[in-house]
N, C-alpha and C. Protein backbone atom coordinates (compact mmCIF):
# COMPACT_ATOMS: atom_id res chain seq x y z
N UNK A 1 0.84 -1.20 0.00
CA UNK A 1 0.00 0.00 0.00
C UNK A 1 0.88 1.24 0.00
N UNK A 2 0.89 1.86 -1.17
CA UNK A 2 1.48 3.06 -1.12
C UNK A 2 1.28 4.38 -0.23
N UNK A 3 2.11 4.77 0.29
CA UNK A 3 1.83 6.09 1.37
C UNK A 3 2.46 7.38 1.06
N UNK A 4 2.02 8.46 0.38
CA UNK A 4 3.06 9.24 0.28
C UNK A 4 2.44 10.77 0.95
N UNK A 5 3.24 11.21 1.24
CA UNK A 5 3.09 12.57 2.42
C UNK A 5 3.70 13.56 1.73
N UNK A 6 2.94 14.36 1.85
CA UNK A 6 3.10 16.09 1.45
C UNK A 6 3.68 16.92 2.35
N UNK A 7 4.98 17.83 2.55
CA UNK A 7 5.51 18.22 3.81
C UNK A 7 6.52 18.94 3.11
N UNK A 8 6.02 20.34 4.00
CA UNK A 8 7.34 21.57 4.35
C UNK A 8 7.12 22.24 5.62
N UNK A 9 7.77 22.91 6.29
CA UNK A 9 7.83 23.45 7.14
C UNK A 9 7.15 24.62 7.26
N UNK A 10 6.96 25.18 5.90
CA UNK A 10 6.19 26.44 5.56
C UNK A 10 5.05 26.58 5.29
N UNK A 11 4.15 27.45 5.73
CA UNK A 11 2.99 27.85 5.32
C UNK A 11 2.84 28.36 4.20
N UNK A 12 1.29 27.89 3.48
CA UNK A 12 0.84 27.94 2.13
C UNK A 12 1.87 28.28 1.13
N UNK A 13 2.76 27.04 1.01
CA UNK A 13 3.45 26.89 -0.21
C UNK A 13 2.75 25.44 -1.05
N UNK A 14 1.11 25.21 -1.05
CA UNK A 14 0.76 24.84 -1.63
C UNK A 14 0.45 23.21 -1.45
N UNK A 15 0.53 23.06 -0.26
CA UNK A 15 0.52 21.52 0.54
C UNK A 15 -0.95 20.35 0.06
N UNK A 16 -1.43 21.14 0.61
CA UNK A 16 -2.90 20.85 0.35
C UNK A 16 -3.39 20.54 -0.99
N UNK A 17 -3.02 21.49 -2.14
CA UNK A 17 -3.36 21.66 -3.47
C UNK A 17 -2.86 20.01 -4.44
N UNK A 18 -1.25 19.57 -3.69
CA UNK A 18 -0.87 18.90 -3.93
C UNK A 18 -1.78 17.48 -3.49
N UNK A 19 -1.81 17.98 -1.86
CA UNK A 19 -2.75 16.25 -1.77
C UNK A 19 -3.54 15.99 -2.31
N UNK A 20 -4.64 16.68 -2.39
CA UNK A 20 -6.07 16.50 -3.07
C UNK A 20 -5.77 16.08 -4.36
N UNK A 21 -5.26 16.63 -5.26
CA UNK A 21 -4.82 16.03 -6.52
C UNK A 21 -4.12 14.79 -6.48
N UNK A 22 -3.23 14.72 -5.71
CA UNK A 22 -2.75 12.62 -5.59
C UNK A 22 -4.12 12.08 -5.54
N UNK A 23 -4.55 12.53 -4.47
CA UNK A 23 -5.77 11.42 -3.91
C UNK A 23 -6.61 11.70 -5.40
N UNK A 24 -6.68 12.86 -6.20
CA UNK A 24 -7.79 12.70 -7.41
C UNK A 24 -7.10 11.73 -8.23
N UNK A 25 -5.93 11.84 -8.27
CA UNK A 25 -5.56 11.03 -9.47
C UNK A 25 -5.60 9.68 -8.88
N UNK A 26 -5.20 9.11 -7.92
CA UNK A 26 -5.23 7.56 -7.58
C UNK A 26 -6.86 7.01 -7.96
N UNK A 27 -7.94 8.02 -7.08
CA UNK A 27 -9.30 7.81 -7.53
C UNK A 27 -9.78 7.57 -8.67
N UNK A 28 -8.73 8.59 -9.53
CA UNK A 28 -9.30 8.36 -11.11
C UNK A 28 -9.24 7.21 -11.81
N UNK A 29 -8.12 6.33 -11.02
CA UNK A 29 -6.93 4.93 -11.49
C UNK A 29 -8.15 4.24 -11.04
N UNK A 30 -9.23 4.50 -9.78
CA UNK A 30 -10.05 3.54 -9.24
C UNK A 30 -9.52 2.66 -8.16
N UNK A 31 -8.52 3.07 -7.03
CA UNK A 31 -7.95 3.10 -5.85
C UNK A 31 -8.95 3.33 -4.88
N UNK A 32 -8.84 2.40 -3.80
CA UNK A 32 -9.31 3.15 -2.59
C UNK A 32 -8.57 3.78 -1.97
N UNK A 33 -8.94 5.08 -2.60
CA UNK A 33 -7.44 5.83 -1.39
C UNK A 33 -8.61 6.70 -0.39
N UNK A 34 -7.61 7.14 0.59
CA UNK A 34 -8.34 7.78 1.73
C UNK A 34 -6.81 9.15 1.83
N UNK A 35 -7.49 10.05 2.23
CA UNK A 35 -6.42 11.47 2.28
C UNK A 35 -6.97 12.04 3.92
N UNK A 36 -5.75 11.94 4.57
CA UNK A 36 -5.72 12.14 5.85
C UNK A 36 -5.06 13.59 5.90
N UNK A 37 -5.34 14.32 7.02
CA UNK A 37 -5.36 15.40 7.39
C UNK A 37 -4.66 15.83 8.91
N UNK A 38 -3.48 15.75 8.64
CA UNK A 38 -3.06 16.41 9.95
C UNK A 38 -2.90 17.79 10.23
N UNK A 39 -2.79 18.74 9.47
CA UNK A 39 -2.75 20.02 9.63
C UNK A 39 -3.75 20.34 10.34
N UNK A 40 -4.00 21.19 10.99
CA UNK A 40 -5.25 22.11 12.10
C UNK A 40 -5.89 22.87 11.40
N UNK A 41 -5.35 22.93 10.07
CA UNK A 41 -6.56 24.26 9.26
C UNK A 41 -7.24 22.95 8.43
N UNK A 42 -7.21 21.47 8.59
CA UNK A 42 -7.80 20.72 7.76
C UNK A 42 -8.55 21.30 6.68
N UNK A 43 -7.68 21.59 5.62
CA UNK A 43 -7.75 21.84 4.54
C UNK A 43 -8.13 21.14 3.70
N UNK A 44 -7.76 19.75 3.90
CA UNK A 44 -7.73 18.64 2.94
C UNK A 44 -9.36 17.86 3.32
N UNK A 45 -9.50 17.81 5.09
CA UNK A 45 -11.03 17.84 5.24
C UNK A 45 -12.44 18.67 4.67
N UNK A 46 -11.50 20.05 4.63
CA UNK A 46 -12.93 20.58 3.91
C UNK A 46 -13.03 20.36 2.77
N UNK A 47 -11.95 20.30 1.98
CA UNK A 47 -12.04 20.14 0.79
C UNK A 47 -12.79 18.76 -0.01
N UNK A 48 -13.02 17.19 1.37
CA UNK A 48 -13.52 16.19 1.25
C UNK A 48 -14.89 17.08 1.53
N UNK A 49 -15.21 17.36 2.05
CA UNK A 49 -16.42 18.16 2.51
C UNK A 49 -17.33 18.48 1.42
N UNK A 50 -16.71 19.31 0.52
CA UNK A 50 -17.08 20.03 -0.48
C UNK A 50 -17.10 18.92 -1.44
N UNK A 51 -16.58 17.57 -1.96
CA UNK A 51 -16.43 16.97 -2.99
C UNK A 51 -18.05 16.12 -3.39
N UNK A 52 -18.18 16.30 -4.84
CA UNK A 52 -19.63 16.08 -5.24
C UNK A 52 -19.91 14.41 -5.22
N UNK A 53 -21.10 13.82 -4.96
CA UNK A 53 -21.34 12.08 -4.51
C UNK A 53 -21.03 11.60 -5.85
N UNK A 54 -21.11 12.53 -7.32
CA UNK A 54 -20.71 11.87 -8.24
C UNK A 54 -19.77 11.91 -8.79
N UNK A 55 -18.19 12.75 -7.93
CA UNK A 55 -17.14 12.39 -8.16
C UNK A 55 -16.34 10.84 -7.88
N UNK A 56 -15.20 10.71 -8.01
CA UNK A 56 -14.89 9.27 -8.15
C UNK A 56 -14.66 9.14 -6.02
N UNK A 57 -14.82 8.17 -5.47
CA UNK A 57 -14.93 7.95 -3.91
C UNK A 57 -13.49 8.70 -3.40
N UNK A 58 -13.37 9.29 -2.23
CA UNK A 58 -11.97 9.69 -1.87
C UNK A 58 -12.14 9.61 0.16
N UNK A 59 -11.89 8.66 0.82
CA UNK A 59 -12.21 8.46 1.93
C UNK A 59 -11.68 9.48 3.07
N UNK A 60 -12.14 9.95 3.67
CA UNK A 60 -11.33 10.76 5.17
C UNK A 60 -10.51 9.13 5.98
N UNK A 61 -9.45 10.11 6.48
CA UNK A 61 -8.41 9.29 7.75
C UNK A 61 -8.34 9.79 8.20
N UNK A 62 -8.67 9.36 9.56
CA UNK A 62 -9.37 9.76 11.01
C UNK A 62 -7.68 9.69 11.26
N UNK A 63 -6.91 10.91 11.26
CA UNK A 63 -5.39 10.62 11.92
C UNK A 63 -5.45 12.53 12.58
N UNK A 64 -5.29 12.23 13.70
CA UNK A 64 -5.27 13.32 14.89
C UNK A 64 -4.23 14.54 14.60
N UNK A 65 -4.15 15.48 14.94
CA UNK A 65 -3.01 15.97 15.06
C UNK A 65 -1.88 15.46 15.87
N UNK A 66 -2.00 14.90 17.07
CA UNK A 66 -1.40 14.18 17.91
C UNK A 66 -0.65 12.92 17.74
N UNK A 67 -1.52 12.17 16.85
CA UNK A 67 -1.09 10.44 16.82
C UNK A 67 -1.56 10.47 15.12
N UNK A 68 -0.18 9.71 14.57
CA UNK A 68 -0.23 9.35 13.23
C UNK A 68 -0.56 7.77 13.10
N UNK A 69 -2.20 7.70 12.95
CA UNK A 69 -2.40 6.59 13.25
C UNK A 69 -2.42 5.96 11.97
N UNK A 70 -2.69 4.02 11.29
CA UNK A 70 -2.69 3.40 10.09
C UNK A 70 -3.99 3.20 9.97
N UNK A 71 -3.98 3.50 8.12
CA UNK A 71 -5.56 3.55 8.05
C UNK A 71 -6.01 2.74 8.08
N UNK A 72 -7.76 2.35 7.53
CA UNK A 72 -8.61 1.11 8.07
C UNK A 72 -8.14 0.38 7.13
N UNK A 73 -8.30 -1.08 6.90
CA UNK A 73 -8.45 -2.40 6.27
C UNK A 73 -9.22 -1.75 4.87
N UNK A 74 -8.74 -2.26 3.39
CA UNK A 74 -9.47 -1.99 2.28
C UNK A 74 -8.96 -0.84 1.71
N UNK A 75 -8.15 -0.12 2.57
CA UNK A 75 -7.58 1.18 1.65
C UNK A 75 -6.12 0.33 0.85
N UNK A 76 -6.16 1.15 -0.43
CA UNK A 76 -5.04 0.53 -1.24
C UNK A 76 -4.10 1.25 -1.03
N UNK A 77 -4.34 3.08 -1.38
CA UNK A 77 -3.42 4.18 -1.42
C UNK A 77 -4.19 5.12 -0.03
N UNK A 78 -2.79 5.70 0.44
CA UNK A 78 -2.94 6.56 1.01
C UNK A 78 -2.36 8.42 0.84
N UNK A 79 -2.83 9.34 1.13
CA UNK A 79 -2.16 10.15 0.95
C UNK A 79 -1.94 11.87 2.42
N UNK A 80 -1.19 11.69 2.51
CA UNK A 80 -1.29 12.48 4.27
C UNK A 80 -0.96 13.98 3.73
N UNK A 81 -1.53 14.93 4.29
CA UNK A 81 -1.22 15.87 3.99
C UNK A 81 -0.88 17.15 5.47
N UNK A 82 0.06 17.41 5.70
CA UNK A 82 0.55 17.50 7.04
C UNK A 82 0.88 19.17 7.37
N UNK A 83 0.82 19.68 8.38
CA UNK A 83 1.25 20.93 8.64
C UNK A 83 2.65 21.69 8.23
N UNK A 84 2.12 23.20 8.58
CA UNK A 84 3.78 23.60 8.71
C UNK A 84 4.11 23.56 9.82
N UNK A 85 5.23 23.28 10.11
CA UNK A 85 6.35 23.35 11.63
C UNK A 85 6.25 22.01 11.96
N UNK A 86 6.08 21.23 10.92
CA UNK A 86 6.25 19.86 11.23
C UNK A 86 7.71 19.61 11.62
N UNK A 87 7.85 19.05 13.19
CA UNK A 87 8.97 18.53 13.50
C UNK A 87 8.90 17.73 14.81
N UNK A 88 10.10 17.14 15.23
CA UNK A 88 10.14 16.42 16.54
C UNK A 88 9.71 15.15 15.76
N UNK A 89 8.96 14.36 16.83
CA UNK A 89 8.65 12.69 16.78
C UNK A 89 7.69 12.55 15.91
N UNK A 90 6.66 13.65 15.79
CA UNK A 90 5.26 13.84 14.47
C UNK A 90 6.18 13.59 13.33
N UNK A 91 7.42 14.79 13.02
CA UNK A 91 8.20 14.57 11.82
C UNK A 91 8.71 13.05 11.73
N UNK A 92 9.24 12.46 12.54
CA UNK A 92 9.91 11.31 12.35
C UNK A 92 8.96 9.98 12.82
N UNK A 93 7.40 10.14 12.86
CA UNK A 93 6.73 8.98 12.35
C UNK A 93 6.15 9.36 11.49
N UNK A 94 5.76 10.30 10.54
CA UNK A 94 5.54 10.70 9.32
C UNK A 94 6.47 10.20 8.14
N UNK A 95 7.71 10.30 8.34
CA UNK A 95 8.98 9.57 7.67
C UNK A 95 8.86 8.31 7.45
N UNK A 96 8.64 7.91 8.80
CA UNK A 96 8.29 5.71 8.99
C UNK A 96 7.64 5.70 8.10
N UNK A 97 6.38 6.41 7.92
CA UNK A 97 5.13 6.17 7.31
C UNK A 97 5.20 5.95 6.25
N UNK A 98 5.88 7.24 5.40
CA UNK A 98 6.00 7.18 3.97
C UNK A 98 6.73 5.99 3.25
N UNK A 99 5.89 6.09 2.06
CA UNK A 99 6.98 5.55 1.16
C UNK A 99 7.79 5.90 -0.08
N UNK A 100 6.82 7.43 -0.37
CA UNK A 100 6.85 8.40 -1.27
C UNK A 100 6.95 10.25 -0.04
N UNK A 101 7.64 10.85 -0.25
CA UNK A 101 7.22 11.84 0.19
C UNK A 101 7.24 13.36 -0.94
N UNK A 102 6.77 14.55 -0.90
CA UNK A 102 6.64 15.51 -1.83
C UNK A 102 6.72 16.59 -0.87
N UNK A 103 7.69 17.42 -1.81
CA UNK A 103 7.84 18.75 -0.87
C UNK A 103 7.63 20.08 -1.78
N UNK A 104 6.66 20.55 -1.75
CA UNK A 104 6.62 22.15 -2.62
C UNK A 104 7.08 23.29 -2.37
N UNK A 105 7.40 23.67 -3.31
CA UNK A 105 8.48 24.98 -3.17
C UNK A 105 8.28 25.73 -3.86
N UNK A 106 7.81 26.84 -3.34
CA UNK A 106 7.93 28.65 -4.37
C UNK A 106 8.87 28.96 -4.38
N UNK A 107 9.07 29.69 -5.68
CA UNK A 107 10.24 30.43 -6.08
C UNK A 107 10.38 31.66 -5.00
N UNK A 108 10.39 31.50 -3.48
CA UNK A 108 10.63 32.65 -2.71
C UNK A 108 11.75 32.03 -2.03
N UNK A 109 12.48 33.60 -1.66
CA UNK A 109 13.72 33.29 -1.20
C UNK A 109 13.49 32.53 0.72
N UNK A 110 12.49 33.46 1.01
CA UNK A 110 12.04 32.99 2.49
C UNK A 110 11.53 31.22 2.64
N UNK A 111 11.04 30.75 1.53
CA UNK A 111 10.38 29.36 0.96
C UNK A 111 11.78 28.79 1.12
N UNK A 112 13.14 28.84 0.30
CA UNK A 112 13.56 27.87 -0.24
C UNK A 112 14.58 28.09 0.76
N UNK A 113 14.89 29.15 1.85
CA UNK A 113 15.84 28.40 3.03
C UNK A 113 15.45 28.35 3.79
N UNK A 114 14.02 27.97 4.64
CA UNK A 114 13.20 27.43 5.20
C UNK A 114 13.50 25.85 4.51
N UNK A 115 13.08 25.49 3.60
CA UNK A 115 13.24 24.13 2.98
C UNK A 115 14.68 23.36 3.01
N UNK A 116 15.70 24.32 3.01
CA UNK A 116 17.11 23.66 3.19
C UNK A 116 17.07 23.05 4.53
N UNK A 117 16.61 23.56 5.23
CA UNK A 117 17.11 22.75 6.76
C UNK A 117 15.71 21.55 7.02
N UNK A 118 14.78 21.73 6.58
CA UNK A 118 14.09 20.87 6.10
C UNK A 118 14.79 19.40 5.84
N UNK A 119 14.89 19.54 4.15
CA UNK A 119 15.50 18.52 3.77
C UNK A 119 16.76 18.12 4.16
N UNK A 120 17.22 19.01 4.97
CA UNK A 120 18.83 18.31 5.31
C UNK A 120 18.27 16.85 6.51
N UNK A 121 17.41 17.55 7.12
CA UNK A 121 16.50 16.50 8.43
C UNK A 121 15.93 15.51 7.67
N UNK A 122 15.25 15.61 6.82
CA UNK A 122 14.56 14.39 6.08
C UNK A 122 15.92 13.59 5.86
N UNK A 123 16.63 14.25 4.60
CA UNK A 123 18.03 13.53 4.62
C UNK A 123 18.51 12.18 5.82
N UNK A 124 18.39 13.20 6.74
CA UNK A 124 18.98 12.18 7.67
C UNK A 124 18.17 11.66 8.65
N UNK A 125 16.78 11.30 8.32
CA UNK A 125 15.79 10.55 8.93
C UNK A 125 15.90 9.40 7.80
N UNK A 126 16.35 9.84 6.48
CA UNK A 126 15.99 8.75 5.45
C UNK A 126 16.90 7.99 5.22
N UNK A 127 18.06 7.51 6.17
CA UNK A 127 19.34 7.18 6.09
C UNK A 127 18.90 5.38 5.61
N UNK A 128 18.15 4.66 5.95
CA UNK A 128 17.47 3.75 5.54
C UNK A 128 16.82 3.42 4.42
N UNK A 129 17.13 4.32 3.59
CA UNK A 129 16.83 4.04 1.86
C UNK A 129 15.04 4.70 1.64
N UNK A 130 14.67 4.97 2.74
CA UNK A 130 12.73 5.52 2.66
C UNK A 130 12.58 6.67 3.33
N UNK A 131 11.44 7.37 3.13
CA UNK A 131 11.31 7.24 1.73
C UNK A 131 11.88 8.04 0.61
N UNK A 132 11.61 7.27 -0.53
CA UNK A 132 11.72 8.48 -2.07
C UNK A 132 11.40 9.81 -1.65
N UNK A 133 11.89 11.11 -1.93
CA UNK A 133 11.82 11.94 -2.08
C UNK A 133 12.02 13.02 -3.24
N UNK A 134 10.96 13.69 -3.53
CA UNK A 134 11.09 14.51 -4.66
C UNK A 134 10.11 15.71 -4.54
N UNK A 135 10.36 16.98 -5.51
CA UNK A 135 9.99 18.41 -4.84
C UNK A 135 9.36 18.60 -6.19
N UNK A 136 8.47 19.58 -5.98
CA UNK A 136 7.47 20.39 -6.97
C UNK A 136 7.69 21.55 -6.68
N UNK A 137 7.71 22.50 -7.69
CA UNK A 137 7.78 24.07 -7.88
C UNK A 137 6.33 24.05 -8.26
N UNK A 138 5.76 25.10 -6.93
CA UNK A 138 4.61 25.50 -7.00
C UNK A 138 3.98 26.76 -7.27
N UNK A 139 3.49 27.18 -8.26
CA UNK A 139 3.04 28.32 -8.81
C UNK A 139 3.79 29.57 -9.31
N UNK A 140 4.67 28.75 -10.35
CA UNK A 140 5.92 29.08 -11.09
C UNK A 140 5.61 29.24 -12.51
N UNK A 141 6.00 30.24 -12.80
CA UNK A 141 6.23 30.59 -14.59
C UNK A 141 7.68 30.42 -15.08
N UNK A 142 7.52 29.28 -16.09
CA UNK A 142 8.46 28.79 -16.36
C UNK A 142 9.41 29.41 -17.28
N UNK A 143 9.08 30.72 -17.66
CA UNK A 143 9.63 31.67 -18.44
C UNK A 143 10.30 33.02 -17.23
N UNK A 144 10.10 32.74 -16.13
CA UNK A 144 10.93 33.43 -15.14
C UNK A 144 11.98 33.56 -15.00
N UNK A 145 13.09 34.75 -14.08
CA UNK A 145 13.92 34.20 -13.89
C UNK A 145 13.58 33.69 -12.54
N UNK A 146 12.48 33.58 -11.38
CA UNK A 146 12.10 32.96 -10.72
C UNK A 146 12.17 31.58 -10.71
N UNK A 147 11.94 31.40 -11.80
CA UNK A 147 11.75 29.68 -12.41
C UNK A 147 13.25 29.49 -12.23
N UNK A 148 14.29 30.27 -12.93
CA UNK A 148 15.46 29.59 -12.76
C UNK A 148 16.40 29.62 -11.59
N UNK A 149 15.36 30.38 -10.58
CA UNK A 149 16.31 30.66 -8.97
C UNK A 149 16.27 29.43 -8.90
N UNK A 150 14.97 29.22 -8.65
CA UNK A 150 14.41 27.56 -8.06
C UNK A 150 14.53 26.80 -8.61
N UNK A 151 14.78 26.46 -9.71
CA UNK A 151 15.69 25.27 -10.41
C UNK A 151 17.13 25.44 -9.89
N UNK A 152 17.59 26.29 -10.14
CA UNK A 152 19.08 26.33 -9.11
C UNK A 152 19.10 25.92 -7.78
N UNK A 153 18.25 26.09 -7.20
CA UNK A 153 18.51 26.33 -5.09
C UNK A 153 17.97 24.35 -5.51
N UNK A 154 16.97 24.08 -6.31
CA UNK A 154 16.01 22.39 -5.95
C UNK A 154 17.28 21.27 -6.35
N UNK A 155 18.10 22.20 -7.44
CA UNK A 155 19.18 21.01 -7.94
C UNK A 155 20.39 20.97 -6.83
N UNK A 156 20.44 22.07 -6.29
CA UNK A 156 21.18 22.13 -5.21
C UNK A 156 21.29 21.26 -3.79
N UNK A 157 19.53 20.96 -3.84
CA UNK A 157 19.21 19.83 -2.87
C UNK A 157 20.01 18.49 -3.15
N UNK A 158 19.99 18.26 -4.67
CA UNK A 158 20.65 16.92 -5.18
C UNK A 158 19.08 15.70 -4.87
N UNK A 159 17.91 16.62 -5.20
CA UNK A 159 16.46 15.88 -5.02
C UNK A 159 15.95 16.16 -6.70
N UNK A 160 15.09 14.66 -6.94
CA UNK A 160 14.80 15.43 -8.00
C UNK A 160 13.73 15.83 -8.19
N UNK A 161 13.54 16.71 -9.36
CA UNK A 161 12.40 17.75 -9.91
C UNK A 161 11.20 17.29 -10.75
N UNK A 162 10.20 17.46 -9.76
CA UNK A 162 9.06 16.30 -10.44
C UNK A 162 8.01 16.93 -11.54
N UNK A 163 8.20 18.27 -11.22
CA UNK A 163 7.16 19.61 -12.39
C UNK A 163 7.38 20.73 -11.68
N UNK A 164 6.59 21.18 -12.58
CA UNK A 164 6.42 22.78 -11.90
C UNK A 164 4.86 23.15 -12.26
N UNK A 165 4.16 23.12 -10.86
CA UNK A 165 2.49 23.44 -11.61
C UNK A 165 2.63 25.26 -11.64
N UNK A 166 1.73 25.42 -12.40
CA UNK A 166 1.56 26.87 -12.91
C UNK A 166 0.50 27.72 -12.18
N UNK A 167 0.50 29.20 -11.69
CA UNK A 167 -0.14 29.58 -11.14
C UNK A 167 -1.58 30.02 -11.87
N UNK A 168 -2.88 28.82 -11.76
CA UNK A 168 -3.61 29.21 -12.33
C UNK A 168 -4.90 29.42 -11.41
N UNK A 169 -6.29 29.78 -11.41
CA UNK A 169 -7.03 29.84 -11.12
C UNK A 169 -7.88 28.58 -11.48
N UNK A 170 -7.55 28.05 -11.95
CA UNK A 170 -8.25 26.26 -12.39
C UNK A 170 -7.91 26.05 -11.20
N UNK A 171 -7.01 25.92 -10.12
CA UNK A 171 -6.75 25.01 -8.91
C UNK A 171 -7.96 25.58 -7.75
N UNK A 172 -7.87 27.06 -8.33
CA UNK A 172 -8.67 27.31 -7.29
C UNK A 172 -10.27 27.46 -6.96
N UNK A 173 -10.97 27.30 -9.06
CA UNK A 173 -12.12 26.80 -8.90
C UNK A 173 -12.38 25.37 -9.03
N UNK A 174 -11.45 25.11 -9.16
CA UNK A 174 -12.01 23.39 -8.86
C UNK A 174 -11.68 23.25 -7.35
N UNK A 175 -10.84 23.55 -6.49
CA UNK A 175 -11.42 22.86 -4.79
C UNK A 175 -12.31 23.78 -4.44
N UNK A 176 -12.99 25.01 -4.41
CA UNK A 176 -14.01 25.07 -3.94
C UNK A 176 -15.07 23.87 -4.68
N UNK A 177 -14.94 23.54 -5.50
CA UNK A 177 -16.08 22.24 -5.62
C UNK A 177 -15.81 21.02 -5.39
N UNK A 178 -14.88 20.69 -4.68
CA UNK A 178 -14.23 19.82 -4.46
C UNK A 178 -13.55 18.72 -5.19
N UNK A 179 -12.73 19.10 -5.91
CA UNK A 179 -12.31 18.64 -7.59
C UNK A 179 -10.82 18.90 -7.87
N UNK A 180 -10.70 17.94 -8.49
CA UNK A 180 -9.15 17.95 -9.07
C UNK A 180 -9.57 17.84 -10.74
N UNK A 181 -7.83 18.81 -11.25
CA UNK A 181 -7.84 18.09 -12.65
C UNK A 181 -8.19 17.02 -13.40
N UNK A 182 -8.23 16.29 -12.40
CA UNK A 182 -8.29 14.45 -12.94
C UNK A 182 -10.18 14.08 -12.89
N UNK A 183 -10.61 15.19 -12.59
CA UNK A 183 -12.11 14.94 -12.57
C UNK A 183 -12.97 15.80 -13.39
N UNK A 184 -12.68 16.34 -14.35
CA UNK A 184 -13.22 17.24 -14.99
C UNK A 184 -12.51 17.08 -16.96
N UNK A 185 -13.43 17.08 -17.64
CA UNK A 185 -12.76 17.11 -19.10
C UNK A 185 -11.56 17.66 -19.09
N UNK A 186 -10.44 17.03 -19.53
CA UNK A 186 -9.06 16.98 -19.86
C UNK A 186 -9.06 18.07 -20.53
N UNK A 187 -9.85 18.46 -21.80
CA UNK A 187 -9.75 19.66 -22.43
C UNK A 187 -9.99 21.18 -21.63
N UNK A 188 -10.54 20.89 -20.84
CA UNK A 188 -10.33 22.21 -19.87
C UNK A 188 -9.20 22.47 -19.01
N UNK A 189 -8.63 21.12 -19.15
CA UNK A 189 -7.15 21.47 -18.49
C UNK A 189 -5.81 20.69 -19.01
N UNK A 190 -5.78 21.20 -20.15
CA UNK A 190 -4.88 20.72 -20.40
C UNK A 190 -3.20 21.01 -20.37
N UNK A 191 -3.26 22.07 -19.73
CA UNK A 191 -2.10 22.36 -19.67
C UNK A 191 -1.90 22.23 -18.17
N UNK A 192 -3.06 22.17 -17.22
CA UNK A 192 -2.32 21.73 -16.05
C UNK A 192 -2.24 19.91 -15.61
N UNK A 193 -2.81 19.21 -16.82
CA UNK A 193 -2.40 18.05 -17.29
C UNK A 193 -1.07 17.57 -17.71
N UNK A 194 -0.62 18.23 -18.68
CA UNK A 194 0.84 17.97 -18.94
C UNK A 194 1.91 18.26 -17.89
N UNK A 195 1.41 19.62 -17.25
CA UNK A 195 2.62 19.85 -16.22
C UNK A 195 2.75 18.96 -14.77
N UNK A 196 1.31 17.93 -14.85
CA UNK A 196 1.00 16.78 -14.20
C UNK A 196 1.68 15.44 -14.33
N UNK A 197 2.36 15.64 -15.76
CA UNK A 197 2.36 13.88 -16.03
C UNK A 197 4.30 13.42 -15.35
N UNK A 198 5.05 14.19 -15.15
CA UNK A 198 5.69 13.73 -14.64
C UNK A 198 6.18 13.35 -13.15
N UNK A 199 4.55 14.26 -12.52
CA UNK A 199 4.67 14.05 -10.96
C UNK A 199 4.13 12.44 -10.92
N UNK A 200 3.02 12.14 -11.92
CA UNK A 200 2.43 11.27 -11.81
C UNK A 200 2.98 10.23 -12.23
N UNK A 201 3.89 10.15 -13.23
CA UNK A 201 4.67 8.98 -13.23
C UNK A 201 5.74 8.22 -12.48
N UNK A 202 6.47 9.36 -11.38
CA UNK A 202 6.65 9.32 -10.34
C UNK A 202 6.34 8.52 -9.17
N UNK A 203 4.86 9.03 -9.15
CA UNK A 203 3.67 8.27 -8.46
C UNK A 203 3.70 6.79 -8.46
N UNK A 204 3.95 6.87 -9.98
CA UNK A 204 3.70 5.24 -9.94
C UNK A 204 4.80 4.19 -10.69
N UNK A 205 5.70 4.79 -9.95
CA UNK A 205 6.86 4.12 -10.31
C UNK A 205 6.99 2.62 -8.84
């Protein structure tokens, strides 16, 4: 059963945006996945909240802020989507957990050395080969020189670079309805489709 966790230290660099879309796309595959919510602004709860009975199933995980508990019997995929200031023993059974983890990053300078000491800790929680780790540039124009800070500072990690989603307003009318790309005609999104397909192959490697 695949587990992969969404995690930076920083606030709204796009955490949330990311889970909901795993969990759409596993759903779309026809997974029982369930998307758990540890953050306190349960973001990822309301956003189950809001999702329509005739989208594809996407289960809540009852996992506390407190205790990172394993989900029920029958889930295939999982996907956790976790606070900022994640650290201490929360950080390092979040690590156990994974088997995939994803870290998003804006092209801000305050974002990306916040994230260095980050990943230096994951680094060395992951000394055991788990989990995979790889980063997304989140709400980046790839014609920036923004785009090319953060391709500089992400290669610098020596992690690799899974996309770069684009800052659009598609992300943000589809979760008020509780919706991902992966649930709505492809032709309406097709460009945040393509900048999708290499996180997702990733996914399912």
């Amino acid at each position: 059963m695949p587990v992969v966790v969404v995690a930076n230290p920083k606030g709204g660099v796009g955490k949330s945006t990311l889970s909901t879309h795993i969990a759409g796309y596993w759903a779309r595959q026809g997974h029982a996945v369930m998307l758990g919510d540890v953050d306190r602004q349960q973001s990822s709860r309301l956003w189950l909240g809001l999702r329509p009975e005739a989208a594809r199933p996407i289960s809540t995980w009852e996992a506390g802020p407190d205790l990172i508990v394993k989900p029920p019997k029958g889930t295939t995929h999982v996907v956790l989507d976790t606070p900022g200031g994640l650290h201490g023993w929360r950080f390092k059974d979040v690590v156990k957990l994974a088997d995939k983890l994803i870290v998003p990053l804006q092209a801000s300078i305050f974002d990306m050395y916040a994230t260095r000491a980050f990943v230096d800790e994951l680094l060395e929680q992951r000394k055991h080969g788990k989990p995979d780790i790889g980063v997304v540039g989140m709400r980046v124009d790839g014609r920036t020189i923004a785009f090319d800070k953060l391709t500089e500072f992400i290669e610098s990690l020596g992690l690799p670079v899974l996309g770069h989603l684009r800052d659009t307003q598609n992300y943000v009318h589809l979760a008020a309805r509780g919706l991902t790309v992966f649930d709505v005609a492809p032709g309406r999104v097709e460009k945040d489709l393509a900048q999708w397909e290499g996180i997702c192959q990733w996914l399912d490697q």
